[in-house]
PDB file of N, CA and C in Angstrom:
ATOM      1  N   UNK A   1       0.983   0.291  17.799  1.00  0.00           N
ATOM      2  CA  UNK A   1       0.537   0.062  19.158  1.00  0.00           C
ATOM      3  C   UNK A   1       0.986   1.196  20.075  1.00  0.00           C
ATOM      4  N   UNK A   2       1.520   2.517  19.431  1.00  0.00           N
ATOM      5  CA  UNK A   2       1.387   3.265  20.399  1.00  0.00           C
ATOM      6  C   UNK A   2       0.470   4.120  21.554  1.00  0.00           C
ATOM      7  N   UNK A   3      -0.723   3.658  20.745  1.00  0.00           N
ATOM      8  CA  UNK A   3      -1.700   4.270  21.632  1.00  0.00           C
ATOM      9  C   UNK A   3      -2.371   3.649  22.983  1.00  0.00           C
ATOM     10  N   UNK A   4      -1.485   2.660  23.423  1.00  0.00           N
ATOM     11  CA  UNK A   4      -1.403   2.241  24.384  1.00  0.00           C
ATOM     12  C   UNK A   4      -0.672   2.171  25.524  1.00  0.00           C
ATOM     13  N   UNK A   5      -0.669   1.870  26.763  1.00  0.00           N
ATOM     14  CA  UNK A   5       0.526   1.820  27.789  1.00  0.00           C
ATOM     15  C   UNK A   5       1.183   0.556  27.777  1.00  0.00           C
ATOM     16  N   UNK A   6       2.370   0.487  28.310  1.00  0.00           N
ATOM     17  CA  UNK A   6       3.455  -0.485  28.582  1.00  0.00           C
ATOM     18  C   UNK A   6       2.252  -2.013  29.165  1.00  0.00           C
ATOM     19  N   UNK A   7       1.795  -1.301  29.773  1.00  0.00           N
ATOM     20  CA  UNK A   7       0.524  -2.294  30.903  1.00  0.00           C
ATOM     21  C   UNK A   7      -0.015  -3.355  29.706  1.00  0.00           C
ATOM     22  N   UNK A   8      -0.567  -2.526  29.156  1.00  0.00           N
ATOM     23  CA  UNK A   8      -1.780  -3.040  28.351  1.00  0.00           C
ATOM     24  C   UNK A   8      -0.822  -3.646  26.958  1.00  0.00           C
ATOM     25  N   UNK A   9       0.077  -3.175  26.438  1.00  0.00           N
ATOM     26  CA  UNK A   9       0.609  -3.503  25.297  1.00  0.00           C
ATOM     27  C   UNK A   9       0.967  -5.172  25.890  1.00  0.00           C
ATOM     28  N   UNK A  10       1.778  -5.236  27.587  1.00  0.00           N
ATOM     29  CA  UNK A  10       2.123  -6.353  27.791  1.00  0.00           C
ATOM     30  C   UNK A  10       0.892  -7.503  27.628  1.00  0.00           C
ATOM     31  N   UNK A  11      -0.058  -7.084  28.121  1.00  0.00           N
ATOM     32  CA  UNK A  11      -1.481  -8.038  28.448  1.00  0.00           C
ATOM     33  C   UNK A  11      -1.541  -8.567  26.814  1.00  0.00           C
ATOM     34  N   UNK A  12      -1.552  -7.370  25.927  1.00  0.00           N
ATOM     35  CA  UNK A  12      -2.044  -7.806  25.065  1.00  0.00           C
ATOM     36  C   UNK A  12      -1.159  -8.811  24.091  1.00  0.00           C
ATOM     37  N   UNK A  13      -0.257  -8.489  24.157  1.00  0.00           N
ATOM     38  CA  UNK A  13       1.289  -9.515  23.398  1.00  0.00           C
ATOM     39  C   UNK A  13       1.038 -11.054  24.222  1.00  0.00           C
ATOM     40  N   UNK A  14       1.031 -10.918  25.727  1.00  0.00           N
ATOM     41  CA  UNK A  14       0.654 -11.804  26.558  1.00  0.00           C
ATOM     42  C   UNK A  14      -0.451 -13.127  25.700  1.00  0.00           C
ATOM     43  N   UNK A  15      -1.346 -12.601  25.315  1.00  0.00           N
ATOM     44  CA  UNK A  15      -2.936 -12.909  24.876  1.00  0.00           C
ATOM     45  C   UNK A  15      -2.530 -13.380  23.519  1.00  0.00           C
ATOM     46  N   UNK A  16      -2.100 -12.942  22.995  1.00  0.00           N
ATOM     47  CA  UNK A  16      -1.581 -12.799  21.347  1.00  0.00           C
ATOM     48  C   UNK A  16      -0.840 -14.392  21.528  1.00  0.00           C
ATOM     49  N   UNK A  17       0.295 -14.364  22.616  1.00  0.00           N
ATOM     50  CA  UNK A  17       0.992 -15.270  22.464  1.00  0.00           C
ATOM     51  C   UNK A  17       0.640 -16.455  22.872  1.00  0.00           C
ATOM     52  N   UNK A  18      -0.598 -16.789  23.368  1.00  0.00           N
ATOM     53  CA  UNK A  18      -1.388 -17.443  24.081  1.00  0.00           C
ATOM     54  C   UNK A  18      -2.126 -18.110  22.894  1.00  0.00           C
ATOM     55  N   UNK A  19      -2.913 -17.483  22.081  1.00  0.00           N
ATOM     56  CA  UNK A  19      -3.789 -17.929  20.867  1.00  0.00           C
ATOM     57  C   UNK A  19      -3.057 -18.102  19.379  1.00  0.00           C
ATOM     58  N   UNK A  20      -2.371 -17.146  18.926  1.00  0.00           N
ATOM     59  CA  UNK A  20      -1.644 -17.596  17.749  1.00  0.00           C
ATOM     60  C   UNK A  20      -0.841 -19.088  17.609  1.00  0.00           C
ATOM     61  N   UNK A  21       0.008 -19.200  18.264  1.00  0.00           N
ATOM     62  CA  UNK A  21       1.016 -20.689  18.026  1.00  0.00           C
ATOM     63  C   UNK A  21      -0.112 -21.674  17.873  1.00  0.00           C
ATOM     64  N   UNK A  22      -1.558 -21.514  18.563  1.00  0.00           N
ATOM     65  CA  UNK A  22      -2.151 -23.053  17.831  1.00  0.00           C
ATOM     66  C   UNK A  22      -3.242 -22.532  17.342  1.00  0.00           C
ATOM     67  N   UNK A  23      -3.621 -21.406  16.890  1.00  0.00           N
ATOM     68  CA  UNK A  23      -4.524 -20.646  15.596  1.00  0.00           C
ATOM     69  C   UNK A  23      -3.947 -20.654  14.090  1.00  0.00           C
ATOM     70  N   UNK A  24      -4.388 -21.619  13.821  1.00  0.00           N
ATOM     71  CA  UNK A  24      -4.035 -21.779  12.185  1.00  0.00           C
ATOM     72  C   UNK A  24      -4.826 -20.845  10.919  1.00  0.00           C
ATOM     73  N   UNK A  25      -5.762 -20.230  11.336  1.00  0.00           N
ATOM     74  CA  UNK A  25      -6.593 -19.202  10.708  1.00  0.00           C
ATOM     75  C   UNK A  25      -5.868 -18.241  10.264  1.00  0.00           C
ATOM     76  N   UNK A  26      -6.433 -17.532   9.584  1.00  0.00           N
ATOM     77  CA  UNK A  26      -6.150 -15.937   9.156  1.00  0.00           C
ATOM     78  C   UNK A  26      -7.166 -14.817   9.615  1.00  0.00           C
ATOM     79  N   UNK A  27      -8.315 -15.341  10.197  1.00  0.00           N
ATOM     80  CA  UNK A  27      -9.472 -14.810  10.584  1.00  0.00           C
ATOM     81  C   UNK A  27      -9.233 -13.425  11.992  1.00  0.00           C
ATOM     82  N   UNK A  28      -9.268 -12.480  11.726  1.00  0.00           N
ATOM     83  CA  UNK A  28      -8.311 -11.109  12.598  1.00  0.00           C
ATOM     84  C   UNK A  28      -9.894 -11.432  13.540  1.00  0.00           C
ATOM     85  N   UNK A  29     -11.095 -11.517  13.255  1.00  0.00           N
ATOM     86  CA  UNK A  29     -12.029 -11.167  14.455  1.00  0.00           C
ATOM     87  C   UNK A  29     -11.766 -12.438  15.392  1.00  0.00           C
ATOM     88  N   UNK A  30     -11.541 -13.433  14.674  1.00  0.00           N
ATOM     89  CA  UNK A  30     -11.451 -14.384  15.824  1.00  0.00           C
ATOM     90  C   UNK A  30     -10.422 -14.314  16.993  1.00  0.00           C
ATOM     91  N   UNK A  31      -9.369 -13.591  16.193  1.00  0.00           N
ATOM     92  CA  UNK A  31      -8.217 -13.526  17.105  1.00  0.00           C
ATOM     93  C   UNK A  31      -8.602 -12.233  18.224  1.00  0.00           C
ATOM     94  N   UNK A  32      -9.419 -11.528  17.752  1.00  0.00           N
ATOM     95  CA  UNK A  32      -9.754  -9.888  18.420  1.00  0.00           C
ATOM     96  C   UNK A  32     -10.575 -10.613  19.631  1.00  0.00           C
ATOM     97  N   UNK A  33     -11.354 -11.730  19.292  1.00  0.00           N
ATOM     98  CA  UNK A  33     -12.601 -11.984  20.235  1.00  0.00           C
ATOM     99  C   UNK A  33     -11.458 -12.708  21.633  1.00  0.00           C
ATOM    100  N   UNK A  34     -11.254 -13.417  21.164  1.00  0.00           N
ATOM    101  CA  UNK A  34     -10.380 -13.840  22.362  1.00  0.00           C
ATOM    102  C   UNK A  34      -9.111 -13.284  23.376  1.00  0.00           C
ATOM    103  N   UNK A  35      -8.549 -11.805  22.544  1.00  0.00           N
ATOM    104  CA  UNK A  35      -8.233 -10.952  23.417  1.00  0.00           C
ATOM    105  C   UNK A  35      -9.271 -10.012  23.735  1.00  0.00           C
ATOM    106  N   UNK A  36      -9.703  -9.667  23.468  1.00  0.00           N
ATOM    107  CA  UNK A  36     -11.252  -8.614  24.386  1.00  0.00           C
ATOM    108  C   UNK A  36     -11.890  -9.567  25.181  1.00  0.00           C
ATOM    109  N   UNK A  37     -11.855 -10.622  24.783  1.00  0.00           N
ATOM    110  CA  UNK A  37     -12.886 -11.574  26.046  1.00  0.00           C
ATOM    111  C   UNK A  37     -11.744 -11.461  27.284  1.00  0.00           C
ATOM    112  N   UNK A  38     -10.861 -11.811  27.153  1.00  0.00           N
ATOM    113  CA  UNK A  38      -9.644 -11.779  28.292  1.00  0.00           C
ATOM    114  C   UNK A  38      -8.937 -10.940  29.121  1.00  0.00           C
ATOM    115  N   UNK A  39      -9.307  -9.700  28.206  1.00  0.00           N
ATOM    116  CA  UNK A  39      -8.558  -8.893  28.741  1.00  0.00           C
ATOM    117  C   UNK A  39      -8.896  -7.574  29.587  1.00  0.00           C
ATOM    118  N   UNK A  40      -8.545  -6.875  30.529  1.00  0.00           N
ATOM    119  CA  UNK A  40      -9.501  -6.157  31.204  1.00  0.00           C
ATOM    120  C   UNK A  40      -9.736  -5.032  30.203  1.00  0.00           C
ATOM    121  N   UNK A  41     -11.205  -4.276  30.834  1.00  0.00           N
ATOM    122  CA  UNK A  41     -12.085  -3.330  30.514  1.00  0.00           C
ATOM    123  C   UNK A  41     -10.860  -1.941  30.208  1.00  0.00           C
ATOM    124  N   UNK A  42     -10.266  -1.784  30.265  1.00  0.00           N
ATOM    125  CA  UNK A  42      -8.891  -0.337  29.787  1.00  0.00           C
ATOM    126  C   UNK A  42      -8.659  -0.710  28.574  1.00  0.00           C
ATOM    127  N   UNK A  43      -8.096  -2.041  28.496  1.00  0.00           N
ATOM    128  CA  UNK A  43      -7.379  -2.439  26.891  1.00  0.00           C
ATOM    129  C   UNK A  43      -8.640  -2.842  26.048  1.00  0.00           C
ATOM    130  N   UNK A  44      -9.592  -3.516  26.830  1.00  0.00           N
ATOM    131  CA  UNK A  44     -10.809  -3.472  25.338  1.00  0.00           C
ATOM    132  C   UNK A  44     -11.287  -2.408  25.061  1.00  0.00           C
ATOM    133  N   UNK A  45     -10.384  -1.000  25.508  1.00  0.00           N
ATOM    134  CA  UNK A  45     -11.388   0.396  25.058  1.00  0.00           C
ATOM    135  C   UNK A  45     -10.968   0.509  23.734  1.00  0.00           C
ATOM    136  N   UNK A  46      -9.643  -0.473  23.592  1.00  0.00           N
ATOM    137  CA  UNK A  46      -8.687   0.161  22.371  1.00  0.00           C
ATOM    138  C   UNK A  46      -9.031  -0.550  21.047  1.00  0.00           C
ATOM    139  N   UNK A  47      -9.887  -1.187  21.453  1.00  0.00           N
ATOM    140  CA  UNK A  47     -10.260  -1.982  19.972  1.00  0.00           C
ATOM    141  C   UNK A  47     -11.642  -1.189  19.371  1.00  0.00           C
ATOM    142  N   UNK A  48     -11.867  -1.692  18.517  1.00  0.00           N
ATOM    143  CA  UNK A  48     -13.131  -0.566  17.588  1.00  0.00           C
ATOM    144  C   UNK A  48     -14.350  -1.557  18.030  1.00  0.00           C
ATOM    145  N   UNK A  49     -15.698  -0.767  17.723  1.00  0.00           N
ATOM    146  CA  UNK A  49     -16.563  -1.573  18.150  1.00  0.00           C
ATOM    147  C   UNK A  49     -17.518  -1.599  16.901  1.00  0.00           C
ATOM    148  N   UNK A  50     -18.399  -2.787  16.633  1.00  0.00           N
ATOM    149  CA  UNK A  50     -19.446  -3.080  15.344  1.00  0.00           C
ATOM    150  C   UNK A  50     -20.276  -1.670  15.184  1.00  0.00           C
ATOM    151  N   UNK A  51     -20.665  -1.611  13.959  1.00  0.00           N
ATOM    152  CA  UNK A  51     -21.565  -0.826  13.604  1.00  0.00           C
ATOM    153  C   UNK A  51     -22.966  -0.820  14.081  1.00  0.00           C
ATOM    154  N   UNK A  52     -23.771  -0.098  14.746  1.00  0.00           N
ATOM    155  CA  UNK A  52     -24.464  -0.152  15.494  1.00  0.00           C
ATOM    156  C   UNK A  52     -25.734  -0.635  14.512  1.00  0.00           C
ATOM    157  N   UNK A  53     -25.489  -0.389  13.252  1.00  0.00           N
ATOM    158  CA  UNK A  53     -27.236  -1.127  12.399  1.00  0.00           C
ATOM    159  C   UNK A  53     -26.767  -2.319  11.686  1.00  0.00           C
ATOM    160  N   UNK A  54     -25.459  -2.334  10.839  1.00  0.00           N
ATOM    161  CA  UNK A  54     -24.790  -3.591  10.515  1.00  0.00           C
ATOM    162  C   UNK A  54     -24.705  -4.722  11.423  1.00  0.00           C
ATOM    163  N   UNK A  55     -23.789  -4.282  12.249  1.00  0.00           N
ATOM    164  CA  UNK A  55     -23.104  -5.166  13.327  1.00  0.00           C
ATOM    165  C   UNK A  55     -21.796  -5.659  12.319  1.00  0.00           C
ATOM    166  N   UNK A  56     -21.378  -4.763  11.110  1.00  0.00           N
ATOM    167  CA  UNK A  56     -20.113  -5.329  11.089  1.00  0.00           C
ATOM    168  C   UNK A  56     -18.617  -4.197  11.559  1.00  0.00           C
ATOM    169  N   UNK A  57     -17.646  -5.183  11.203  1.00  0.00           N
ATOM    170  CA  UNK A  57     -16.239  -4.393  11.864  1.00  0.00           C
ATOM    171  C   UNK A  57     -15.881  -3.471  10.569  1.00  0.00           C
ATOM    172  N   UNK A  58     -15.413  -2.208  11.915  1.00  0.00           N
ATOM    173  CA  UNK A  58     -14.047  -1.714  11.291  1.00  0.00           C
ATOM    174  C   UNK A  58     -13.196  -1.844  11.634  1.00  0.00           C
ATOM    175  N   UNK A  59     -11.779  -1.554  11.247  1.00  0.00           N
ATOM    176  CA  UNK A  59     -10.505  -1.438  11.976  1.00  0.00           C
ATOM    177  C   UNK A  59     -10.056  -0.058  12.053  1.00  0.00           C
ATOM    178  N   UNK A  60      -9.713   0.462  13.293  1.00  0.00           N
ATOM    179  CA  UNK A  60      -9.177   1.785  14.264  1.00  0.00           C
ATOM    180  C   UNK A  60      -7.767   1.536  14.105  1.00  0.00           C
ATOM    181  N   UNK A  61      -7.105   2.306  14.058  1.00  0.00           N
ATOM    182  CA  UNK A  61      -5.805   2.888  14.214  1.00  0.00           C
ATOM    183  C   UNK A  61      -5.102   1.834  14.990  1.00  0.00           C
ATOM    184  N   UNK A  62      -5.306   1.544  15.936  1.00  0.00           N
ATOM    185  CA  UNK A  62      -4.578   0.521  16.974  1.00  0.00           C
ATOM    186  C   UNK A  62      -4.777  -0.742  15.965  1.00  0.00           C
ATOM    187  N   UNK A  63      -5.938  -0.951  15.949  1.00  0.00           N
ATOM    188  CA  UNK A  63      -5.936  -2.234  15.151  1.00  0.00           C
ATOM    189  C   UNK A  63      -4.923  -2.701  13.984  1.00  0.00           C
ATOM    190  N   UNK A  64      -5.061  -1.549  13.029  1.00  0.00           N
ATOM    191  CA  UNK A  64      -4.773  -1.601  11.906  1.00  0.00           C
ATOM    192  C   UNK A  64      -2.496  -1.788  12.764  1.00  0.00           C
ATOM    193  N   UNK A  65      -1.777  -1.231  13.397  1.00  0.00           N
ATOM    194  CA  UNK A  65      -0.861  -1.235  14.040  1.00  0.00           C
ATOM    195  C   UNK A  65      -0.498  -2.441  14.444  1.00  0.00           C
ATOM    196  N   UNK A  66      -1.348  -3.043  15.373  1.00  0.00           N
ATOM    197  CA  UNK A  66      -1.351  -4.113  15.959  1.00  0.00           C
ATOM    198  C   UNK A  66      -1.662  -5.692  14.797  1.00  0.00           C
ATOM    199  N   UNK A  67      -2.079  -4.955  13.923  1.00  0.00           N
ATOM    200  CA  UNK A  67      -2.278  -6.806  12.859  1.00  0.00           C
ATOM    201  C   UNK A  67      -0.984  -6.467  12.255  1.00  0.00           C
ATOM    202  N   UNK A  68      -0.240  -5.243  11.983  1.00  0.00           N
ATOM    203  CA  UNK A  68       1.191  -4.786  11.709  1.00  0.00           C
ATOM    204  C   UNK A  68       2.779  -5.818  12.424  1.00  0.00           C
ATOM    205  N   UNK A  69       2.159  -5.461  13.774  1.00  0.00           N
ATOM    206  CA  UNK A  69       2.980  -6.033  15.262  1.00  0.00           C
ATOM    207  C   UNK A  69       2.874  -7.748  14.964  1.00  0.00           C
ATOM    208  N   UNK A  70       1.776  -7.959  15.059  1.00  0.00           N
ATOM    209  CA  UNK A  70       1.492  -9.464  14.751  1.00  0.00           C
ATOM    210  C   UNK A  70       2.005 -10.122  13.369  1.00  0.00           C
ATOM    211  N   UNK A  71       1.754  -9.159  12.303  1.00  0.00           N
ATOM    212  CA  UNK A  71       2.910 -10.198  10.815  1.00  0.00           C
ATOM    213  C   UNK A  71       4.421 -10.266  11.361  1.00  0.00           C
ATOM    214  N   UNK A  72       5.069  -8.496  11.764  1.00  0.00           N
ATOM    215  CA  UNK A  72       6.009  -8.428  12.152  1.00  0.00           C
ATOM    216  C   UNK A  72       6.714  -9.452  13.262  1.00  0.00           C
ATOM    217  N   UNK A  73       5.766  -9.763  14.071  1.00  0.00           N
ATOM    218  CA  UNK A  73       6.559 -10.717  15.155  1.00  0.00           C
ATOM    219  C   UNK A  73       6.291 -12.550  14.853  1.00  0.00           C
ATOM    220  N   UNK A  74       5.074 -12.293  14.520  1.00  0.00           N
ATOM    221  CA  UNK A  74       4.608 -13.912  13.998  1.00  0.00           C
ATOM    222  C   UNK A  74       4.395 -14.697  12.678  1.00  0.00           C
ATOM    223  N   UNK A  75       4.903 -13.768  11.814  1.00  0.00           N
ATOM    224  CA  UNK A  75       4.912 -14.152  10.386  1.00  0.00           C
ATOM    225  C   UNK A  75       3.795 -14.793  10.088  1.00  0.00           C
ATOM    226  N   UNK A  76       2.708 -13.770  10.404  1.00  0.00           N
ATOM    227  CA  UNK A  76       1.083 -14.207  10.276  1.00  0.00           C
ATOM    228  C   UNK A  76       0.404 -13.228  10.151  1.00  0.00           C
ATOM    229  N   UNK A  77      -0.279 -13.439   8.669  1.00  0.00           N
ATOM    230  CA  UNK A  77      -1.064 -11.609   8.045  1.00  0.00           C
ATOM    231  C   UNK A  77      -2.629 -12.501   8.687  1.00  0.00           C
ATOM    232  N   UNK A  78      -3.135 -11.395   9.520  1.00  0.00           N
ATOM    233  CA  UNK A  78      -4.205 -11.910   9.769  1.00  0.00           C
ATOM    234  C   UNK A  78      -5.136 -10.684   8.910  1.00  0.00           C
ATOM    235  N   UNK A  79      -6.545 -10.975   8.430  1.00  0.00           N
ATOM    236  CA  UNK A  79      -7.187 -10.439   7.542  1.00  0.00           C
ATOM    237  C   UNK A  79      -8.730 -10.082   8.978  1.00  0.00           C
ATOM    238  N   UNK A  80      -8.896  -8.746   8.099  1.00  0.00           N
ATOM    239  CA  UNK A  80     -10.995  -8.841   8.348  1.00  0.00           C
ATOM    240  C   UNK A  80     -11.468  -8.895   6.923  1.00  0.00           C
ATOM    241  N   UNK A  81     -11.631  -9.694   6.741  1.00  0.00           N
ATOM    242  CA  UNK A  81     -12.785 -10.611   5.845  1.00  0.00           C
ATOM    243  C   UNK A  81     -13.793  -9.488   5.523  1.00  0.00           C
ATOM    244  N   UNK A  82     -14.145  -9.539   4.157  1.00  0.00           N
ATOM    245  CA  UNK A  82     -15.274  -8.431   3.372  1.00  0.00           C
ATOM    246  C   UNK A  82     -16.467  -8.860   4.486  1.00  0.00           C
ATOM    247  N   UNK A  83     -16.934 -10.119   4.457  1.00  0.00           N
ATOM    248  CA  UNK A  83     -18.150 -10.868   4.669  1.00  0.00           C
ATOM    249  C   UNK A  83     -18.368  -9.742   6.435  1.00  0.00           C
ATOM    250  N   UNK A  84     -17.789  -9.551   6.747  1.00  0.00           N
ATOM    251  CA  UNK A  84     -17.121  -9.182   8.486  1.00  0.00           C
ATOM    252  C   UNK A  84     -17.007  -7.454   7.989  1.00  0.00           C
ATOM    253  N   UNK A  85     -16.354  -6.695   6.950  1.00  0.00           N
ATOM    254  CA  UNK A  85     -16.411  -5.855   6.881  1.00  0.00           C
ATOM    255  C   UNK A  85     -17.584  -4.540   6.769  1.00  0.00           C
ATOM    256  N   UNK A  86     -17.384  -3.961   7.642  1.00  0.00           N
ATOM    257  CA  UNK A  86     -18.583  -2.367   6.880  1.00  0.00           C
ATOM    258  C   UNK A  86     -18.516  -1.717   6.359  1.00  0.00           C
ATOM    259  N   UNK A  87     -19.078  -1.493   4.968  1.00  0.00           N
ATOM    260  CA  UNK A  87     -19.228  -0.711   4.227  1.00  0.00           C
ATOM    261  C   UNK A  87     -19.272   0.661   4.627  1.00  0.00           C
ATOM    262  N   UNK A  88     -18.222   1.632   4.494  1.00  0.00           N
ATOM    263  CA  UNK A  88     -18.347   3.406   5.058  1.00  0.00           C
ATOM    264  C   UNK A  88     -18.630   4.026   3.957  1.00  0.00           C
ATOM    265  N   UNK A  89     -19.878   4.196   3.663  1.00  0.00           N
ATOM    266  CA  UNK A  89     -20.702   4.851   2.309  1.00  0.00           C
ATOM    267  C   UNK A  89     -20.619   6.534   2.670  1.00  0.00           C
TER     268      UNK A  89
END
């Protein structure tokens, strides 16, 4: 999560801590959707966006950091799912 500011790292831990304790999933987009829905337009720059002919995810640098931050603090591996994944041929 370094590629973020103090600001935004808070919002986003904020958000995190908000949805995990009663998210029983492992599902990483679900958890992504509900901090980008919440959070202002600066910190959703930092997440990756769908493939423009797929429409499926990748994971960016922050991401991949931040599902890091989240086992590390919440003892919760959250996954992106093949079904959810894009193929980089």
């Amino acid at each position: 999560m370094n590629e973020c500011t103090k600001e935004q790292k808070s919002e986003i831990l904020e958000l995190l801590s908000e949805i995990l304790p009663l998210y029983d999933g492992d599902d990483w987009i679900k958890v992504k959707k509900y901090v980008v829905r919440y959070s202002k337009s600066n910190t959703r720059k930092l997440f990756s966006t769908r493939h423009v002919k797929t429409k499926k995810h990748t994971l960016n640098n922050f991401e991949k950091s931040l599902l890091l931050a989240i086992e590390d603090i919440y003892k919760k591996k959250l996954i992106l799912y093949k079904k959810d994944k894009h193929n980089c041929e």
